[in-house]
N, C-alpha and C. Protein backbone atom coordinates (compact mmCIF):
# COMPACT_ATOMS: atom_id res chain seq x y z
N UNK A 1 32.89 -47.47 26.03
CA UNK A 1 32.52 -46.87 27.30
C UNK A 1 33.57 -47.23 28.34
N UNK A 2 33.96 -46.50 28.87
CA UNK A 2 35.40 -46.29 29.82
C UNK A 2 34.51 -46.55 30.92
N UNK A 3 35.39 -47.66 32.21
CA UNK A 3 34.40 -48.23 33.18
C UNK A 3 35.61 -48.04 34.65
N UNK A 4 34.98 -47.95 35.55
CA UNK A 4 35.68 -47.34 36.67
C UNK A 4 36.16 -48.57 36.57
N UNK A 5 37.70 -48.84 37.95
CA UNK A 5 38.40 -49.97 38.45
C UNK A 5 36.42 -51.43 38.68
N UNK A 6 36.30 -50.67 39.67
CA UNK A 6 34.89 -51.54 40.11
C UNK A 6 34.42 -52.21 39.30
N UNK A 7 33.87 -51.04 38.07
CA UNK A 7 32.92 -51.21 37.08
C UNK A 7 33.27 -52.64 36.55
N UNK A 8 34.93 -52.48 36.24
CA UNK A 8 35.29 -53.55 35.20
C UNK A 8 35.40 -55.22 36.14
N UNK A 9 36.03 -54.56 37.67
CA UNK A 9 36.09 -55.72 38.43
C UNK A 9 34.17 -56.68 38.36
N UNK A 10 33.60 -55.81 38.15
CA UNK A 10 31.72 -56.26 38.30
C UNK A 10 31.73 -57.16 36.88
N UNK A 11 32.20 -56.91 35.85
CA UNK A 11 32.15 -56.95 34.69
C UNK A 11 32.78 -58.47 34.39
N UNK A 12 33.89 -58.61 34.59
CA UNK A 12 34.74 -59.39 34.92
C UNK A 12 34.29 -60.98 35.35
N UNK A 13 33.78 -60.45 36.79
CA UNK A 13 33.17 -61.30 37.21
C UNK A 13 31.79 -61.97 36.77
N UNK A 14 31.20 -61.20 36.51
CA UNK A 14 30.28 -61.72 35.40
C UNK A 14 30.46 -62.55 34.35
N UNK A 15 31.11 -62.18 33.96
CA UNK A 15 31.63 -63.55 32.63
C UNK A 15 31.89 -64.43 32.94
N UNK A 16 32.74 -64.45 34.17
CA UNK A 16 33.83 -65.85 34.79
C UNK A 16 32.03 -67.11 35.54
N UNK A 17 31.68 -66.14 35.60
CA UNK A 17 30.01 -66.56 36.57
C UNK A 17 29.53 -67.58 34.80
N UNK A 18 29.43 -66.48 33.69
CA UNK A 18 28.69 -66.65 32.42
C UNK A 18 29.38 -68.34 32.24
N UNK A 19 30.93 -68.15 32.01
CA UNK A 19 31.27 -69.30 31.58
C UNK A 19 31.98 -70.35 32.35
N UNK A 20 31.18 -70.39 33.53
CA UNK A 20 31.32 -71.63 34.67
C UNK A 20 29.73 -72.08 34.57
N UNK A 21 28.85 -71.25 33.58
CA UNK A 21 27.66 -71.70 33.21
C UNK A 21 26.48 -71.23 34.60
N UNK A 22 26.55 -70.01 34.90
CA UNK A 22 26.43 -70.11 36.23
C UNK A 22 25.37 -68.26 35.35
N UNK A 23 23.81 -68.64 35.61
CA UNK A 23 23.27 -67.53 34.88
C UNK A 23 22.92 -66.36 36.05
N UNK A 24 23.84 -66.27 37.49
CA UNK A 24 23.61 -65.02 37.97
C UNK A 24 23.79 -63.69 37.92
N UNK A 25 25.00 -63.66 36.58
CA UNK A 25 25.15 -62.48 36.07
C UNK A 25 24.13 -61.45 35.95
N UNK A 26 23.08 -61.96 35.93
CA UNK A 26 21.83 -61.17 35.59
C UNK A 26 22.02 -60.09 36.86
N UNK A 27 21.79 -61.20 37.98
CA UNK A 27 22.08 -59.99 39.58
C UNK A 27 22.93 -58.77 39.83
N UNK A 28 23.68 -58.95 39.05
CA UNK A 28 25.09 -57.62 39.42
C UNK A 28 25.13 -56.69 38.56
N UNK A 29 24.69 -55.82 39.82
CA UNK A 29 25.00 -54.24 38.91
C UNK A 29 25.57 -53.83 38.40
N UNK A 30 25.11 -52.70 37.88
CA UNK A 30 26.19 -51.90 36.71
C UNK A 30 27.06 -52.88 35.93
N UNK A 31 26.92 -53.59 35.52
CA UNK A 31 27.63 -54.41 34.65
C UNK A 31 27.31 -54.26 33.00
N UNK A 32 28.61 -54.18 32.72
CA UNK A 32 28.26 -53.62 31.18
C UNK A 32 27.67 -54.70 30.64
N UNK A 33 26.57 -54.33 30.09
CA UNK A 33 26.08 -55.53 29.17
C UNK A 33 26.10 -55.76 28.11
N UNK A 34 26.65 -54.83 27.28
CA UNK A 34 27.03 -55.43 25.88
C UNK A 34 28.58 -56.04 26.14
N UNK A 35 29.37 -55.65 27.01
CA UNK A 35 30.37 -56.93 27.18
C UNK A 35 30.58 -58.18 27.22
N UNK A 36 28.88 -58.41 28.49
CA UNK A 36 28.40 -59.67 28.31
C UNK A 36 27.83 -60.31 27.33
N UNK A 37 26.89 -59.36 26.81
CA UNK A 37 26.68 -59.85 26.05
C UNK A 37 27.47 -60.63 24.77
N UNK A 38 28.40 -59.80 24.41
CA UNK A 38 29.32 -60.38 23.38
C UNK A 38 30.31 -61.87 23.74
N UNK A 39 30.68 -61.63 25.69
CA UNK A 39 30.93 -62.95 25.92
C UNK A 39 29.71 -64.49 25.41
N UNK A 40 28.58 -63.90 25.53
CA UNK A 40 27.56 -64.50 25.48
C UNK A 40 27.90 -65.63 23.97
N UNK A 41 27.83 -64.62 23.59
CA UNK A 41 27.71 -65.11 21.84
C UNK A 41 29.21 -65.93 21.68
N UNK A 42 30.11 -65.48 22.04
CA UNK A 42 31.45 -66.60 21.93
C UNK A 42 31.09 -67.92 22.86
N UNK A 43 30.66 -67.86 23.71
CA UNK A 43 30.12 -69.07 24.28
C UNK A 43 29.07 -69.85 24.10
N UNK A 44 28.07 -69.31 23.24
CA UNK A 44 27.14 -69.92 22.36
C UNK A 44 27.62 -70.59 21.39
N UNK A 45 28.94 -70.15 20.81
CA UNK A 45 29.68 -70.64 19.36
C UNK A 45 30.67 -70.90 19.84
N UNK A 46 31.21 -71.47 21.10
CA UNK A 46 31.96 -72.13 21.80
C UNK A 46 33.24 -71.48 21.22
N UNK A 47 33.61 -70.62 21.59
CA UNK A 47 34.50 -69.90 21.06
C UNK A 47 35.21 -69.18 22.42
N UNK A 48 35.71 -69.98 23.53
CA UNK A 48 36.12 -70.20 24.73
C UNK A 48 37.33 -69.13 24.98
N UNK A 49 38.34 -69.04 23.81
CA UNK A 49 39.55 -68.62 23.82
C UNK A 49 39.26 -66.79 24.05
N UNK A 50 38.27 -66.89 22.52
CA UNK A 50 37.66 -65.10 22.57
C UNK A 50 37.36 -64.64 23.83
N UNK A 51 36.12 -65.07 24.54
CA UNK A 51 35.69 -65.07 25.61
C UNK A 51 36.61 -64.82 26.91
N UNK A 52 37.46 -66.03 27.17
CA UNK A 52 38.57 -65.79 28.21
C UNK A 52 39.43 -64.41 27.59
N UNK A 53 39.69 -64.18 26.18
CA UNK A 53 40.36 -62.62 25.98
C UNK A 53 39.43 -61.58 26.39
N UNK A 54 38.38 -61.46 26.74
CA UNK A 54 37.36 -60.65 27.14
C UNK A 54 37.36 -60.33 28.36
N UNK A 55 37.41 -61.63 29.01
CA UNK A 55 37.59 -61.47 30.59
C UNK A 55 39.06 -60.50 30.55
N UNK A 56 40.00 -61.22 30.08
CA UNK A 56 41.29 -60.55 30.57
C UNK A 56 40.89 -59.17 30.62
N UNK A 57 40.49 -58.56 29.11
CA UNK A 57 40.48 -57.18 28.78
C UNK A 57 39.74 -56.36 30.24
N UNK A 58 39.07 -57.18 30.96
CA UNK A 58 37.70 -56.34 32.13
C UNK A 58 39.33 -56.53 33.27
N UNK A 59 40.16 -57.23 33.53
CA UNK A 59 40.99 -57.22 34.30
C UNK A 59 41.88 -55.84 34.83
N UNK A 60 41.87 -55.08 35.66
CA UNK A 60 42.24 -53.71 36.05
C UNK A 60 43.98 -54.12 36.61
N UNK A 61 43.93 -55.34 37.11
CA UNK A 61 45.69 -55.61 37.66
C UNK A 61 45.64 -57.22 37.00
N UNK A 62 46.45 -57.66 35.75
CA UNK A 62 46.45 -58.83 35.52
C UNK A 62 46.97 -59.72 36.49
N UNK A 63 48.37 -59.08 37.27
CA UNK A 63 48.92 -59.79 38.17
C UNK A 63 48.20 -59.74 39.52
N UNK A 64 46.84 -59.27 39.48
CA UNK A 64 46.18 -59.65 40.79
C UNK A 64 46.30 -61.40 41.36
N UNK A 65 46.59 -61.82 42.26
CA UNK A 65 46.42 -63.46 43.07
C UNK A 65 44.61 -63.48 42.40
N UNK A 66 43.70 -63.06 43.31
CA UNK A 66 42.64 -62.82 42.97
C UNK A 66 41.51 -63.31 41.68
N UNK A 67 42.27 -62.56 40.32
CA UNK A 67 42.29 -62.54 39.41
C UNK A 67 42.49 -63.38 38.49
N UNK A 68 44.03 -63.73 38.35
CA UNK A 68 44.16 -64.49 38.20
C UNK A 68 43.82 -66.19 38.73
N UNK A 69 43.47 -66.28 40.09
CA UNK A 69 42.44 -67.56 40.66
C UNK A 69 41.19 -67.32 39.51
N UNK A 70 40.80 -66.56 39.52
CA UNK A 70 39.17 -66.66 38.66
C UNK A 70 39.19 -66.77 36.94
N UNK A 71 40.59 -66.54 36.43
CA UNK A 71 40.89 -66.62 35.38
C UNK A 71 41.46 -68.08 35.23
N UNK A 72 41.93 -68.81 36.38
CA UNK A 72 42.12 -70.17 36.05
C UNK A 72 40.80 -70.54 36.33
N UNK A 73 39.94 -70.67 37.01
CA UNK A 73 39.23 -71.63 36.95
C UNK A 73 38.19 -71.59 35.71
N UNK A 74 37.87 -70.45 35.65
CA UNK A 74 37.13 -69.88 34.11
C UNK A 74 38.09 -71.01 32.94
N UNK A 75 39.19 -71.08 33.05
CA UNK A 75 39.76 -71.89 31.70
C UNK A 75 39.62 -73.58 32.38
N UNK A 76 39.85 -74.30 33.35
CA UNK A 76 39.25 -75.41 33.66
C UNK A 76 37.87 -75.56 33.36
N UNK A 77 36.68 -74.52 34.07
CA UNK A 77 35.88 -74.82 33.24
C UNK A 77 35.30 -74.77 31.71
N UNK A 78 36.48 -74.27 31.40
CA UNK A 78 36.24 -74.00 29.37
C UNK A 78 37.05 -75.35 29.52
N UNK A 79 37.45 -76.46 29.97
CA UNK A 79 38.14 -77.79 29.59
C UNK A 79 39.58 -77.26 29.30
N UNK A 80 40.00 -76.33 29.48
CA UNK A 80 41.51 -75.91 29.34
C UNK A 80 42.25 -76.25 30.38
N UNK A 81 42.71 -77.51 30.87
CA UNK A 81 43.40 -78.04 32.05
C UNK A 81 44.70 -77.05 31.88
N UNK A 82 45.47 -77.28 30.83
CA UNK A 82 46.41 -76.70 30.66
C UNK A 82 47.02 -75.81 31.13
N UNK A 83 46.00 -74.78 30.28
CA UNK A 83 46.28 -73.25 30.45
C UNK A 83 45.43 -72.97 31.76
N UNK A 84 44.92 -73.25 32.63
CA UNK A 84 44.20 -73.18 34.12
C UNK A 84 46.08 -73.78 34.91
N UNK A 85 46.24 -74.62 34.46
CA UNK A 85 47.76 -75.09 35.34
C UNK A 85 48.67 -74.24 35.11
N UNK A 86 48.85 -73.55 33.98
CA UNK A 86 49.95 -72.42 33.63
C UNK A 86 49.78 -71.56 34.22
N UNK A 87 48.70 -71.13 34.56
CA UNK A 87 48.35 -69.70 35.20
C UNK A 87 48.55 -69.74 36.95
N UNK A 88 48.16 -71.20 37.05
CA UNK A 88 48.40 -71.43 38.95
C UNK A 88 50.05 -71.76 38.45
N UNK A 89 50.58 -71.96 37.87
CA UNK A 89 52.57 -71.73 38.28
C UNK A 89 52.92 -70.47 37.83
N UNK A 90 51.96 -69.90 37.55
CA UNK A 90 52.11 -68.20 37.14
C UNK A 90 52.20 -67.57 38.57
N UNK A 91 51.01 -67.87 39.31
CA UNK A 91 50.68 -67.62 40.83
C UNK A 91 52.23 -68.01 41.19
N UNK A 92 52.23 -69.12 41.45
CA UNK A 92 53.07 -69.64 42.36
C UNK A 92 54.49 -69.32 42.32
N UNK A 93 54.96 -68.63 41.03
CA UNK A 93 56.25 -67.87 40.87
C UNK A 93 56.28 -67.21 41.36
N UNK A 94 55.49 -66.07 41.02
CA UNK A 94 55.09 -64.84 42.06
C UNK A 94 54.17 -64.67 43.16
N UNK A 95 53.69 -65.79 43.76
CA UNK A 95 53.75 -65.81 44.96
C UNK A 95 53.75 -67.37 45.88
N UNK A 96 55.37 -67.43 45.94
CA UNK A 96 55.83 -68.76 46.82
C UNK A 96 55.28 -68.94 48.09
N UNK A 97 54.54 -67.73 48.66
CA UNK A 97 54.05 -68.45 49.84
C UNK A 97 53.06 -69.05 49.19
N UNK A 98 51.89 -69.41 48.52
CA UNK A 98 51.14 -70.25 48.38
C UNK A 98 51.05 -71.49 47.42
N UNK A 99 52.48 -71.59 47.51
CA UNK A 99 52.95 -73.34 46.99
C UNK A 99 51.90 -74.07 47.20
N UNK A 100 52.07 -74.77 48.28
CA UNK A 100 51.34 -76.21 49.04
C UNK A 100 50.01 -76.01 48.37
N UNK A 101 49.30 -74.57 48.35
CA UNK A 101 47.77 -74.79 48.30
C UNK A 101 47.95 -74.73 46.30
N UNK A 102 49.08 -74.11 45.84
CA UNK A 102 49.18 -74.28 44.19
C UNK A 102 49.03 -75.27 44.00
N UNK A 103 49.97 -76.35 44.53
CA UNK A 103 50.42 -77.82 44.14
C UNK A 103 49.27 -78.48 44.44
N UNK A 104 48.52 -78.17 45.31
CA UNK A 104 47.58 -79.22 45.13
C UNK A 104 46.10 -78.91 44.33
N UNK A 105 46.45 -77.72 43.92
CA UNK A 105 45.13 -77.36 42.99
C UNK A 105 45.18 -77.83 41.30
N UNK A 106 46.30 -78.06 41.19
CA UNK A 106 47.44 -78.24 40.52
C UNK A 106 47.04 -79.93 39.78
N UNK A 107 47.59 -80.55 41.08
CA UNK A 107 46.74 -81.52 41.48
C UNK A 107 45.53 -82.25 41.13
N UNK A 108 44.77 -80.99 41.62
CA UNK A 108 43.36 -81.85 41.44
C UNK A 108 43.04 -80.89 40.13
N UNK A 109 43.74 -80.44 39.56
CA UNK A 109 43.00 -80.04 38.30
C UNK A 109 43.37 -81.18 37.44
N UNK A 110 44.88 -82.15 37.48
CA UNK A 110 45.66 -82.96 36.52
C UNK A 110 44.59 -83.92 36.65
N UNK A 111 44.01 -84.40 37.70
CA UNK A 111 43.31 -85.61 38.51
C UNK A 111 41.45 -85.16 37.84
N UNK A 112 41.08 -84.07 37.29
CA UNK A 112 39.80 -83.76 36.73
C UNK A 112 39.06 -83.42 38.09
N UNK A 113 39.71 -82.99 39.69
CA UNK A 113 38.67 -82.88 40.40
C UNK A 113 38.43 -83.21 41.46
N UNK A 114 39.19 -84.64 41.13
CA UNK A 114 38.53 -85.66 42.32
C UNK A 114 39.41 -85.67 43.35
């Protein structure tokens, strides 16, 4: 099922909600639900990686700032420090004005937070 820009941005966000463990997905409309659903089941079987490929796929501009913010934190909270830090120097290549606030997210992701 082919989903407007919106549709997928609704969609999207839903998951990132699903796997920050956060069950308001239920609230948002039009949201495809067998998408979620299938995120569902990779995150039941902890299968984090599938899941974050899911999100990407609902992504309408990968190089959104936006987007990509919600796609790092979705992988911090899957315990992917890593790949959550790769993606904020992904930001921060392509967009140098928001160094200072990269580096220190950066930061407190190396630091777990605190």
């Amino acid at each position: 099922v082919s989903q407007s820009r919106y549709g997928k941005a609704r969609t999207a966000y839903a998951i990132s909600l699903e796997m920050a463990g956060d069950r308001s997905s239920v609230e948002i409309p039009n949201v495809d639900s067998s998408v979620l659903d299938r995120v569902r089941g990779f995150l039941v079987k902890k299968e984090y990686a599938k899941a974050v490929g899911v999100y990407q796929e609902m992504l309408s501009d990968p190089d959104d700032v936006n987007f990509l913010l919600q796609e790092a934190r979705v992988k911090y909270s899957a315990g992917d420090v890593a790949g959550s830090i790769e993606i904020l120097k992904r930001i921060e290549n392509k967009h140098p004005e928001f160094r200072v606030q990269i580096e220190k997210a950066i930061e407190d992701a190396r630091s777990g937070g605190k």
